[in-house]
C-alpha atoms as a PDB file:
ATOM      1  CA  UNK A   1       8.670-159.120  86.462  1.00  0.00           C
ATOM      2  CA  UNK A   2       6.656-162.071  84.977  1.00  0.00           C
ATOM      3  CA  UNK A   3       2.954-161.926  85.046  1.00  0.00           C
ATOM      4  CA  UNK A   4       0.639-165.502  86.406  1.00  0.00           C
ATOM      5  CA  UNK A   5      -2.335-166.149  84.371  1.00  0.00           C
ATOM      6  CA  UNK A   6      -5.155-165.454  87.036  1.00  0.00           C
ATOM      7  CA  UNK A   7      -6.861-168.588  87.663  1.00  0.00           C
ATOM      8  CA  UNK A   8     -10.753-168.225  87.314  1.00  0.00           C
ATOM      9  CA  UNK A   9     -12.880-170.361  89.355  1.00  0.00           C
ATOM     10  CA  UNK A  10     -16.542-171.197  88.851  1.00  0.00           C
ATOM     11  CA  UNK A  11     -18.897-170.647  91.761  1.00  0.00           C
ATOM     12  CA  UNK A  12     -19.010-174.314  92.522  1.00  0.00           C
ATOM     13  CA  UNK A  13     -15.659-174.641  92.857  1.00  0.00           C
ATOM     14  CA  UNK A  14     -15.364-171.417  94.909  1.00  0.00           C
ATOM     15  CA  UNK A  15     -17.905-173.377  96.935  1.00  0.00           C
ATOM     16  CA  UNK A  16     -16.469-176.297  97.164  1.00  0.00           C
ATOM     17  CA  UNK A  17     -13.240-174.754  98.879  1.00  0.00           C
ATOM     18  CA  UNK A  18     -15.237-172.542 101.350  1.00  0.00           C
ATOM     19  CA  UNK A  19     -16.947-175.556 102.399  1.00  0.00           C
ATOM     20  CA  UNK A  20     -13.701-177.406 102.703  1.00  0.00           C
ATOM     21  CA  UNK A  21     -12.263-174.297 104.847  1.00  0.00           C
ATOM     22  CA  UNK A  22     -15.766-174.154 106.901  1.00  0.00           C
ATOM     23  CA  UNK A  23     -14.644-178.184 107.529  1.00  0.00           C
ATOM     24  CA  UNK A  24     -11.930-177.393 109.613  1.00  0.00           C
ATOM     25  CA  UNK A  25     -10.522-180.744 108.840  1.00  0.00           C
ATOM     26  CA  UNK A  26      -7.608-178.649 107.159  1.00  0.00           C
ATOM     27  CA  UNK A  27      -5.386-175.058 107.740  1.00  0.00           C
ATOM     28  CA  UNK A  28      -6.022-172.793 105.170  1.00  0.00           C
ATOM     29  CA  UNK A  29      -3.141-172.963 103.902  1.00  0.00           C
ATOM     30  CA  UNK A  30      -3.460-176.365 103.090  1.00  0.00           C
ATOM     31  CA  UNK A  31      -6.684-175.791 101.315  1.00  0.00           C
ATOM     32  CA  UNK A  32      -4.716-173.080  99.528  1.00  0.00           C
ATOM     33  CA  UNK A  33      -2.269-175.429  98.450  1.00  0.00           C
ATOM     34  CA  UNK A  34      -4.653-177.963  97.294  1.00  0.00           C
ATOM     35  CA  UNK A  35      -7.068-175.639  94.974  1.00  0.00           C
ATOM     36  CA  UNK A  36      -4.329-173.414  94.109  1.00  0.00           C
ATOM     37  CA  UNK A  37      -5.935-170.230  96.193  1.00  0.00           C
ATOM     38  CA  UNK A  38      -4.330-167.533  98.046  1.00  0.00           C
ATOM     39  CA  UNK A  39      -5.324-168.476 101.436  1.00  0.00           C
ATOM     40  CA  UNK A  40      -6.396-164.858 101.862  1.00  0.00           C
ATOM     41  CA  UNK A  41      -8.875-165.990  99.262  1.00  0.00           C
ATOM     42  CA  UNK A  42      -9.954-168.895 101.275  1.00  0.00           C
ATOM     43  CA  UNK A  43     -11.134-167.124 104.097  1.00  0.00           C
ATOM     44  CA  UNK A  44     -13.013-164.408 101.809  1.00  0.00           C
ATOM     45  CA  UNK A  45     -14.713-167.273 100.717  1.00  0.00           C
ATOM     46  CA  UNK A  46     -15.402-169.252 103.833  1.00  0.00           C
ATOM     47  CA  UNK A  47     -16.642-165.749 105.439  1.00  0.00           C
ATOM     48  CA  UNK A  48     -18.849-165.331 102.863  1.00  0.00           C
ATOM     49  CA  UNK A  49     -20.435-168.551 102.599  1.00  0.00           C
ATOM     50  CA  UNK A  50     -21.177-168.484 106.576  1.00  0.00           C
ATOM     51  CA  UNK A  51     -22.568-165.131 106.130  1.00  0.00           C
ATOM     52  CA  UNK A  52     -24.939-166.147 103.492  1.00  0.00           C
ATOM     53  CA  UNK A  53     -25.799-169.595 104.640  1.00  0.00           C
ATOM     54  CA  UNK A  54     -28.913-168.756 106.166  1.00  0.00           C
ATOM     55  CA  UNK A  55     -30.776-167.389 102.739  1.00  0.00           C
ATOM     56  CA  UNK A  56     -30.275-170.643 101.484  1.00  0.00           C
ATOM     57  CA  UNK A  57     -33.433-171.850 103.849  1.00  0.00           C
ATOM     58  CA  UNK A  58     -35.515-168.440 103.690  1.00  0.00           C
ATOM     59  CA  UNK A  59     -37.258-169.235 100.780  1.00  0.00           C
ATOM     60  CA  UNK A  60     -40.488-169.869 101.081  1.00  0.00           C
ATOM     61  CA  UNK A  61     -42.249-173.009  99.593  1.00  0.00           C
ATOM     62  CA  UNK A  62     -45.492-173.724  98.437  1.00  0.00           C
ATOM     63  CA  UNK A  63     -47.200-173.783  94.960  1.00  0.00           C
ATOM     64  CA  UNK A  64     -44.931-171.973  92.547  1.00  0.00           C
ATOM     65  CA  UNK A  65     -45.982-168.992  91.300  1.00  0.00           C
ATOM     66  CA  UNK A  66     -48.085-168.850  88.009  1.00  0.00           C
ATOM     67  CA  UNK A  67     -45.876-167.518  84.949  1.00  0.00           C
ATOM     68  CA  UNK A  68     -48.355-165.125  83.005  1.00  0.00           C
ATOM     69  CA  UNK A  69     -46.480-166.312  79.691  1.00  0.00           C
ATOM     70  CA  UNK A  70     -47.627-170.310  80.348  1.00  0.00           C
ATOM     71  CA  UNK A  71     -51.223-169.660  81.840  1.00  0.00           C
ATOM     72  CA  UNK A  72     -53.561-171.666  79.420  1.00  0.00           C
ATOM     73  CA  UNK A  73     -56.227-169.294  79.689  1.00  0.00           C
ATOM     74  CA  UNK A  74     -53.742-166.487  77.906  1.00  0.00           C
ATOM     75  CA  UNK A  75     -53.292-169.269  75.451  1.00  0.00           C
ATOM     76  CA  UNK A  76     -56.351-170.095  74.458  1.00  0.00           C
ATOM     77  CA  UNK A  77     -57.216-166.847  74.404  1.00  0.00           C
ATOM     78  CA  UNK A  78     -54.269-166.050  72.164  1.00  0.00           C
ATOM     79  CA  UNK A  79     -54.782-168.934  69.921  1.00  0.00           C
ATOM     80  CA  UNK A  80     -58.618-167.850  69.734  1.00  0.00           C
ATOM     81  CA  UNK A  81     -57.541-164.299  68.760  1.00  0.00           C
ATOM     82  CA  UNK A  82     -54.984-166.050  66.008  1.00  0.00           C
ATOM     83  CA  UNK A  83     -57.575-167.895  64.362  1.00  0.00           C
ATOM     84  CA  UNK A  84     -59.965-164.966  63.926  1.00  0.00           C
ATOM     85  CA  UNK A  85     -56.945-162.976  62.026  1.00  0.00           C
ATOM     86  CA  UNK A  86     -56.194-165.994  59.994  1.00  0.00           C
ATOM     87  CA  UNK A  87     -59.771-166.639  59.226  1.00  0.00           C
ATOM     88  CA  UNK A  88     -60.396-162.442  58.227  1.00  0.00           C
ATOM     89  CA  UNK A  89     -57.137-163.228  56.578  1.00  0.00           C
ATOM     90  CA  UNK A  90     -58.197-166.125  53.941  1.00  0.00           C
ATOM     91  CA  UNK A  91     -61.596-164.077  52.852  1.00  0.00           C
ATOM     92  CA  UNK A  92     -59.458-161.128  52.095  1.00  0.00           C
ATOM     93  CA  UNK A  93     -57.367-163.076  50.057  1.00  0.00           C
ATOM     94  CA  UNK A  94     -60.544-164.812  48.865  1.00  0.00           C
ATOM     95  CA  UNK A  95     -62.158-161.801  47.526  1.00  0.00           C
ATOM     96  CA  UNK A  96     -59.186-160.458  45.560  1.00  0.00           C
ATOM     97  CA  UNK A  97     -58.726-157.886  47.670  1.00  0.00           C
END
């Protein structure tokens, strides 16, 4: 019995044949053909991109959320705190000590 090397498929491409399926321009089993698929694969994927469709357009927009690591008060407040250590820092060395 002789093994096939699985074939792995990126996301987009898994995408791009569910949306060909989801076309109906084609059978599956043509689409099969054409990407190399089992067409039971085919429909997995054209299920599951119907299914899922809809989250694509709950997100929510407005003003982006603030990441705590980028807020310039935290930096300046960081840099400010920096400074202070290297300044404490040179009159130690300074002072021999």
């Amino acid at each position: 019995m002789s093994e096939k090397n699985r074939k792995v498929m990126t996301g987009a491409q898994k995408a791009k044949v569910a949306l060909e399926a989801a076309k109906g321009h084609k059978t599956i089993n043509e689409i099969a053909v054409e990407f190399g698929v089992h067409p039971t694969q085919v429909g997995l994927w054209k299920k599951a991109l119907l299914e899922n469709a809809g989250q694509l357009f709950d997100v929510k927009r407005g003003p982006k959320p603030i990441d705590p690591a980028t807020d310039p008060e935290r930096l300046f407040a960081k840099i400010g705190q920096l400074n202070m250590e290297l300044d404490w820092l040179k009159k130690k060395l300074a002072n021999g000590h």
